[in-house]
N, C-alpha and C. Protein backbone atom coordinates (compact mmCIF):
# COMPACT_ATOMS: atom_id res chain seq x y z
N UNK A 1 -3.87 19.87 -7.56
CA UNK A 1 -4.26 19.98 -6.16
C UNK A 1 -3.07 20.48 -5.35
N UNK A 2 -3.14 21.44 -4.34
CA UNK A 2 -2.41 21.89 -3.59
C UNK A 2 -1.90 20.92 -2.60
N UNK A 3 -0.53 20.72 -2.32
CA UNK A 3 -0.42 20.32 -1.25
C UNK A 3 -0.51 20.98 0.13
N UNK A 4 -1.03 19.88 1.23
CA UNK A 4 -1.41 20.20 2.50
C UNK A 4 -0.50 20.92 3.04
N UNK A 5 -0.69 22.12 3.85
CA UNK A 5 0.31 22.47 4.57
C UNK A 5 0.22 22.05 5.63
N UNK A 6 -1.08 22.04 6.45
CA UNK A 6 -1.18 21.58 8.03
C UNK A 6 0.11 20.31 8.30
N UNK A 7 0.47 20.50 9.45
CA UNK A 7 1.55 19.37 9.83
C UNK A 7 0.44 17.90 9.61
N UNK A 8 1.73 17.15 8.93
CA UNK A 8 0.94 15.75 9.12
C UNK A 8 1.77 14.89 10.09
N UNK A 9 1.30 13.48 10.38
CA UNK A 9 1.91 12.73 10.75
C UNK A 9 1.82 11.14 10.33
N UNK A 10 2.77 10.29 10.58
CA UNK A 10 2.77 8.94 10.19
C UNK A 10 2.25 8.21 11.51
N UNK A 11 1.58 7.42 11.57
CA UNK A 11 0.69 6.70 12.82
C UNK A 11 1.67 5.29 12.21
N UNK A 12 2.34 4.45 13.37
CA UNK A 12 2.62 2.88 12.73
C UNK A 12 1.89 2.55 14.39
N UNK A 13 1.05 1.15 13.58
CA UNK A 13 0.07 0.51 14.38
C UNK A 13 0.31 -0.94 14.78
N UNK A 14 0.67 -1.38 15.89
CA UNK A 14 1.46 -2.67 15.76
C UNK A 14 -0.17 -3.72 16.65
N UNK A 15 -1.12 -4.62 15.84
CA UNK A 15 -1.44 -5.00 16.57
C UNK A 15 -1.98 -6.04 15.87
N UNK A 16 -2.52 -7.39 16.69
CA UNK A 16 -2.49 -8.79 16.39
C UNK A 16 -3.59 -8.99 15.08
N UNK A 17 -3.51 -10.17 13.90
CA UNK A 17 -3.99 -9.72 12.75
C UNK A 17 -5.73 -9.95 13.51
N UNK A 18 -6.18 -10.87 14.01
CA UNK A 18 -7.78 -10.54 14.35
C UNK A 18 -7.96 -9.33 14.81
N UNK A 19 -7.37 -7.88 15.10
CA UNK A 19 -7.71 -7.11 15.24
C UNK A 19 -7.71 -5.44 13.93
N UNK A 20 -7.19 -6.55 13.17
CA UNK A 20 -7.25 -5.20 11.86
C UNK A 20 -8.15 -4.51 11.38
N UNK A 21 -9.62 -5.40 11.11
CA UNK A 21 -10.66 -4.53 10.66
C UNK A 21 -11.81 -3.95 11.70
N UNK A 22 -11.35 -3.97 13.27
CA UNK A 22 -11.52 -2.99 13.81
C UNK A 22 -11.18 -1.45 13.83
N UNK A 23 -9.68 -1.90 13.70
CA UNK A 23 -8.41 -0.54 14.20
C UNK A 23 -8.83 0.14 12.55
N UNK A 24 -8.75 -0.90 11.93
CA UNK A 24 -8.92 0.41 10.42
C UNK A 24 -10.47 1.11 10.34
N UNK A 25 -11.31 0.43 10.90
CA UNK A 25 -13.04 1.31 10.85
C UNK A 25 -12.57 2.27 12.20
N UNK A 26 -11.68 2.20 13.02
CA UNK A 26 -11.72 3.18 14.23
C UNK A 26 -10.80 4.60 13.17
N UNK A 27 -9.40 4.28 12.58
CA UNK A 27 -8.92 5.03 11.48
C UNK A 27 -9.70 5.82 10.73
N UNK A 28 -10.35 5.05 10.08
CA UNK A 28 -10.83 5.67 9.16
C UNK A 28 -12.00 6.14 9.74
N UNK A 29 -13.04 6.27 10.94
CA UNK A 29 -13.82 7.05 11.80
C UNK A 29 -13.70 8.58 11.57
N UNK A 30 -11.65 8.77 12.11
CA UNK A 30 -11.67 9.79 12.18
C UNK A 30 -10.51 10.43 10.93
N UNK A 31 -10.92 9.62 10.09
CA UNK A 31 -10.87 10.06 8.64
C UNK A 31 -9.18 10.08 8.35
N UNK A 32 -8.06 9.10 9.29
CA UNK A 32 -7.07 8.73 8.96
C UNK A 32 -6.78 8.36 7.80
N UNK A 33 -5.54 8.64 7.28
CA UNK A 33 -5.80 7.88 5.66
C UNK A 33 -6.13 8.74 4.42
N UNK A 34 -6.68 10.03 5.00
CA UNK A 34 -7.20 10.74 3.67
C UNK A 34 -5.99 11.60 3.23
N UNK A 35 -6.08 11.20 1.88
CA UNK A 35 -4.92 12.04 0.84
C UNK A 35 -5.62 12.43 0.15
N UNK A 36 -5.41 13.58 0.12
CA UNK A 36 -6.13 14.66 -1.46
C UNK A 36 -7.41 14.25 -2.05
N UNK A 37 -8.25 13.69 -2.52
CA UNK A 37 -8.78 13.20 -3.19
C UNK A 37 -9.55 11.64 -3.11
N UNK A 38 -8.34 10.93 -1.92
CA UNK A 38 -8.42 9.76 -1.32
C UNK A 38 -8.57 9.23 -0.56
N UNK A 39 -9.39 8.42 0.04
CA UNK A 39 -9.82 8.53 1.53
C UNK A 39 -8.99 6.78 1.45
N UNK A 40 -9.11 6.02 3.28
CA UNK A 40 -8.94 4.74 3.35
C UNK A 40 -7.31 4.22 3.08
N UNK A 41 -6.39 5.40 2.91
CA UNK A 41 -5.25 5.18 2.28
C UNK A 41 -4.10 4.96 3.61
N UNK A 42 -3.89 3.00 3.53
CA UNK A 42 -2.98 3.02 4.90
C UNK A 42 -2.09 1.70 3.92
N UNK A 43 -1.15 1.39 4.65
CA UNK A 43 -0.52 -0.06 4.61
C UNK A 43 -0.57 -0.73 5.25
N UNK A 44 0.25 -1.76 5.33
CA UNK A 44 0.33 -2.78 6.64
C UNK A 44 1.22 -4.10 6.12
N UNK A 45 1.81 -4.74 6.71
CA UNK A 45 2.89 -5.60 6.65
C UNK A 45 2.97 -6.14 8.02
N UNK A 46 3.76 -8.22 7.68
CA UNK A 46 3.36 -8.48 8.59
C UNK A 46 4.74 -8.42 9.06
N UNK A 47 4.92 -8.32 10.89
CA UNK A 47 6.31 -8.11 11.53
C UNK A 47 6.58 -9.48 12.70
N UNK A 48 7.68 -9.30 13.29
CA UNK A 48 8.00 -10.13 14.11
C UNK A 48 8.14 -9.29 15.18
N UNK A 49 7.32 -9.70 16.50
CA UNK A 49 7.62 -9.04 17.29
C UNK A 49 7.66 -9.92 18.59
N UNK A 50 8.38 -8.89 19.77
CA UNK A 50 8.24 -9.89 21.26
C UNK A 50 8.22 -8.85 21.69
N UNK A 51 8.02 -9.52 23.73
CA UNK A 51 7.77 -8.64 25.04
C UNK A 51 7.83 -9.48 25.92
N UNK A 52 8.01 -9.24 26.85
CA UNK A 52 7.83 -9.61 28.19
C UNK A 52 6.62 -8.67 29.01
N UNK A 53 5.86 -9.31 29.61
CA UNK A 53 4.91 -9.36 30.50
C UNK A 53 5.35 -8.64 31.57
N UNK A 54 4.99 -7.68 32.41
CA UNK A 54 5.95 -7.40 33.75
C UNK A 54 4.89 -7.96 35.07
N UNK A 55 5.34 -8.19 35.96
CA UNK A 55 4.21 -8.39 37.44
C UNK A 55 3.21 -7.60 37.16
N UNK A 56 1.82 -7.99 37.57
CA UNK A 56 0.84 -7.15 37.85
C UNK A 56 -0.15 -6.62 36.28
N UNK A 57 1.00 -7.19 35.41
CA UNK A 57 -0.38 -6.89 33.66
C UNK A 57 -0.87 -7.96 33.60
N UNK A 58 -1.77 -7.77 32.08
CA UNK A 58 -2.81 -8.67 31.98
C UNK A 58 -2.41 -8.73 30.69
N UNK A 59 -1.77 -9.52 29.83
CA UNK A 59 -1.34 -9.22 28.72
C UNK A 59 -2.56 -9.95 27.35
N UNK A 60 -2.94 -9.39 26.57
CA UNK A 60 -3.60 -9.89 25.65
C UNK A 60 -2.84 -11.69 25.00
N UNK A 61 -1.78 -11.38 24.62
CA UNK A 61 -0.74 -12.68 24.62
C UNK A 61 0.22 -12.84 25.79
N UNK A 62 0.67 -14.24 26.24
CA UNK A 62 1.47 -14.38 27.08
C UNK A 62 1.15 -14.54 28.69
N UNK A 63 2.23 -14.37 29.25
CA UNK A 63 2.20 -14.67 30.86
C UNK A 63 3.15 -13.66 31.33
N UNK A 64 2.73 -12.95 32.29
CA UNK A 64 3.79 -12.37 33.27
C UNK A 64 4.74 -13.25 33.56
N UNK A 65 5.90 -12.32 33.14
CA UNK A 65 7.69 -12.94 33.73
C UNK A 65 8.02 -13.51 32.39
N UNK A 66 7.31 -13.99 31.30
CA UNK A 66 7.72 -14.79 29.93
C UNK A 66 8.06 -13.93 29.16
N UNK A 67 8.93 -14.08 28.03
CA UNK A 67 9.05 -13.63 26.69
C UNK A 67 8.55 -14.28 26.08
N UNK A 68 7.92 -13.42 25.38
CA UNK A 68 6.21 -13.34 24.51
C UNK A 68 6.89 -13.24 23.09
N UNK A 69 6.52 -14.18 21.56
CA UNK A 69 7.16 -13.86 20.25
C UNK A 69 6.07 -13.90 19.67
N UNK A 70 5.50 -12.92 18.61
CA UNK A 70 4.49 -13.79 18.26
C UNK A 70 4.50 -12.22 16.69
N UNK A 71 3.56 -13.05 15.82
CA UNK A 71 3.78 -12.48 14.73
C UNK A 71 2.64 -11.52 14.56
N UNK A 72 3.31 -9.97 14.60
CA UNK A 72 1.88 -8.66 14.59
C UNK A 72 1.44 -8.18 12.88
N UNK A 73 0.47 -7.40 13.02
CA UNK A 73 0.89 -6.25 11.81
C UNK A 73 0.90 -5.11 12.22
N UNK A 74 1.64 -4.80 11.41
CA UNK A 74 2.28 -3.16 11.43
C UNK A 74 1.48 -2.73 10.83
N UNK A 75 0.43 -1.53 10.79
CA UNK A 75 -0.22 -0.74 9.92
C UNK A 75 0.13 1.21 9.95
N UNK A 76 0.66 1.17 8.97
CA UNK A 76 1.24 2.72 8.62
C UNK A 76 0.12 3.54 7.74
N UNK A 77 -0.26 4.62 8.53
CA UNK A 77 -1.14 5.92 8.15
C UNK A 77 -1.03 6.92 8.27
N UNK A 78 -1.68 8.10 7.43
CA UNK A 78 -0.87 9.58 7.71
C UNK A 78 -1.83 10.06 8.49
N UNK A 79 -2.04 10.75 9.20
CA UNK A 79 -3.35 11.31 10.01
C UNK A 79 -2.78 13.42 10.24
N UNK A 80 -3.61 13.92 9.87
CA UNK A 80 -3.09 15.47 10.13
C UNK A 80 -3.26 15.81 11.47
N UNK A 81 -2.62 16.74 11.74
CA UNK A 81 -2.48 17.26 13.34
C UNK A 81 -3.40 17.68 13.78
N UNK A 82 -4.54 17.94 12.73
CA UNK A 82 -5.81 18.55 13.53
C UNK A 82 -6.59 17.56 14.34
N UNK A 83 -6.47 16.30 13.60
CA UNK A 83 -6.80 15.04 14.11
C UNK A 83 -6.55 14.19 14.66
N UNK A 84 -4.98 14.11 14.98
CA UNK A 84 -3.98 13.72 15.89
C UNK A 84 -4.78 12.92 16.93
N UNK A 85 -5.18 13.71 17.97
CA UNK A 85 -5.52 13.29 19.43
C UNK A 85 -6.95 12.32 19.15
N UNK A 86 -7.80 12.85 18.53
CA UNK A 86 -9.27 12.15 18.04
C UNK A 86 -8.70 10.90 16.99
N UNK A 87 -7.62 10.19 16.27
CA UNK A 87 -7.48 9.20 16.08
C UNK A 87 -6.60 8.63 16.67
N UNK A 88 -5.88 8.85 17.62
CA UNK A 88 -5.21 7.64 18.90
C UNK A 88 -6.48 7.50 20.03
N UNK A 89 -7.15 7.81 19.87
CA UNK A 89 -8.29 8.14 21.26
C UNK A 89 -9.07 6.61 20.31
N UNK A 90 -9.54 6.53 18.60
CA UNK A 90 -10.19 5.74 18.37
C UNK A 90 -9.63 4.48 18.18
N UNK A 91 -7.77 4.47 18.07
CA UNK A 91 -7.28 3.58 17.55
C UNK A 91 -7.01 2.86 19.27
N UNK A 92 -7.16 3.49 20.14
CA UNK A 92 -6.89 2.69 21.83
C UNK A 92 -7.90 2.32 22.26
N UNK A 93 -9.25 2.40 21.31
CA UNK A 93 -10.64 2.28 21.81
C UNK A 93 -11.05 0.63 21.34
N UNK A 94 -10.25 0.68 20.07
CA UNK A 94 -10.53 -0.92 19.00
C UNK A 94 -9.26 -1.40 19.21
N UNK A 95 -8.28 -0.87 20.09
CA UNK A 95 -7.44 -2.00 20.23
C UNK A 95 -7.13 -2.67 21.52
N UNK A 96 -6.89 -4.36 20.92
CA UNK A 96 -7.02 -5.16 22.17
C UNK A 96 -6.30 -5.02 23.20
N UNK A 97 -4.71 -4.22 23.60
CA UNK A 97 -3.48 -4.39 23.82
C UNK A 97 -3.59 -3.99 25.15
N UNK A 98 -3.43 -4.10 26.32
CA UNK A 98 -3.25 -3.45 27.69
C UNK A 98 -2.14 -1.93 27.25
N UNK A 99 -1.33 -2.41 26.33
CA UNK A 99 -0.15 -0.91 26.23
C UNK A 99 -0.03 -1.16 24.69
N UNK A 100 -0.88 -0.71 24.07
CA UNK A 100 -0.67 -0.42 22.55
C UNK A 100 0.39 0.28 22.03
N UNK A 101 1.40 -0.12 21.05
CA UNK A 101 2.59 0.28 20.61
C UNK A 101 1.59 1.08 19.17
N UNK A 102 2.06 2.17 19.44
CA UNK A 102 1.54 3.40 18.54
C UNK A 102 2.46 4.29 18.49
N UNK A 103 3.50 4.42 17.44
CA UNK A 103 4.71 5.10 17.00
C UNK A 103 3.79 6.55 16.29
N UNK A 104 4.37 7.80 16.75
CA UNK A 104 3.66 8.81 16.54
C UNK A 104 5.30 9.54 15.52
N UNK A 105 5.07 9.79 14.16
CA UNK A 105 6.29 10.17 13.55
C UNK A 105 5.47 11.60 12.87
N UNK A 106 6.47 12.36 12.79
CA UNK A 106 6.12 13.60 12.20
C UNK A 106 6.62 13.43 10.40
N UNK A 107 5.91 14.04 9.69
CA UNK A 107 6.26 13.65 8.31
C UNK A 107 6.69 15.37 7.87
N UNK A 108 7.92 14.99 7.04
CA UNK A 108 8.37 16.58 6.79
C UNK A 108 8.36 16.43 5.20
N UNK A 109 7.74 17.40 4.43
CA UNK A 109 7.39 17.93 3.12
C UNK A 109 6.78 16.39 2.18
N UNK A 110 6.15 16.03 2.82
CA UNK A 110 5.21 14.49 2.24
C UNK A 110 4.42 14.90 0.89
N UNK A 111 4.46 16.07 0.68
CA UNK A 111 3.41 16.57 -0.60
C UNK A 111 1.89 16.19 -0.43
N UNK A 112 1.68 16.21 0.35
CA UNK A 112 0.39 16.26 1.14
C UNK A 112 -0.62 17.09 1.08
């Protein structure tokens, strides 16, 4: 099988674990995940994360003015550039977050 030339990219998805098998049916919607032959193909690991709240949000966890700790998952997927915009559009649709942390990385010669 040829590898992909279209630009790809790495999607990392930081969001609370009751919300995983939303964000991955919104992923995989718009067919995130597919390698060659393979569809559904992501990771995920669990992280430590915090924030603070600023005046005026509504935070899914926490209180405005507090530092917020609380334990996320990270979910890492490749998504191609054609699809780029149509899977952050589905992954902000299933996720709970007022400001969803969605790391957008470019992947260089992935054999894709």
């Amino acid at each position: 099988m040829e590898p992909m030339t279209e630009p790809v990219y790495k999607l990392e998805i930081f969001l609370p674990e009751e919300s995983f098998d939303p964000v991955c049916r919104a992923l995989w919607s718009a067919d995130a995940g597919h390698i060659g032959r393979y569809d559904r193909c992501l990771s995920w690991s669990r992280v430590h994360s915090c924030w603070r709240p600023l005046e005026g949000t509504d935070p899914y966890l926490g209180r405005p003015g507090q530092l917020c700790r609380a334990e996320e998952i990270k979910i890492e997927v490749c998504c191609p550039a054609a699809r780029l915009d149509e899977t952050l559009a589905a992954v902000k649709a299933a996720h709970p977050y007022e400001e969803p942390v969605i790391n957008v990385l470019p992947l260089y010669k992935t054999g894709l």
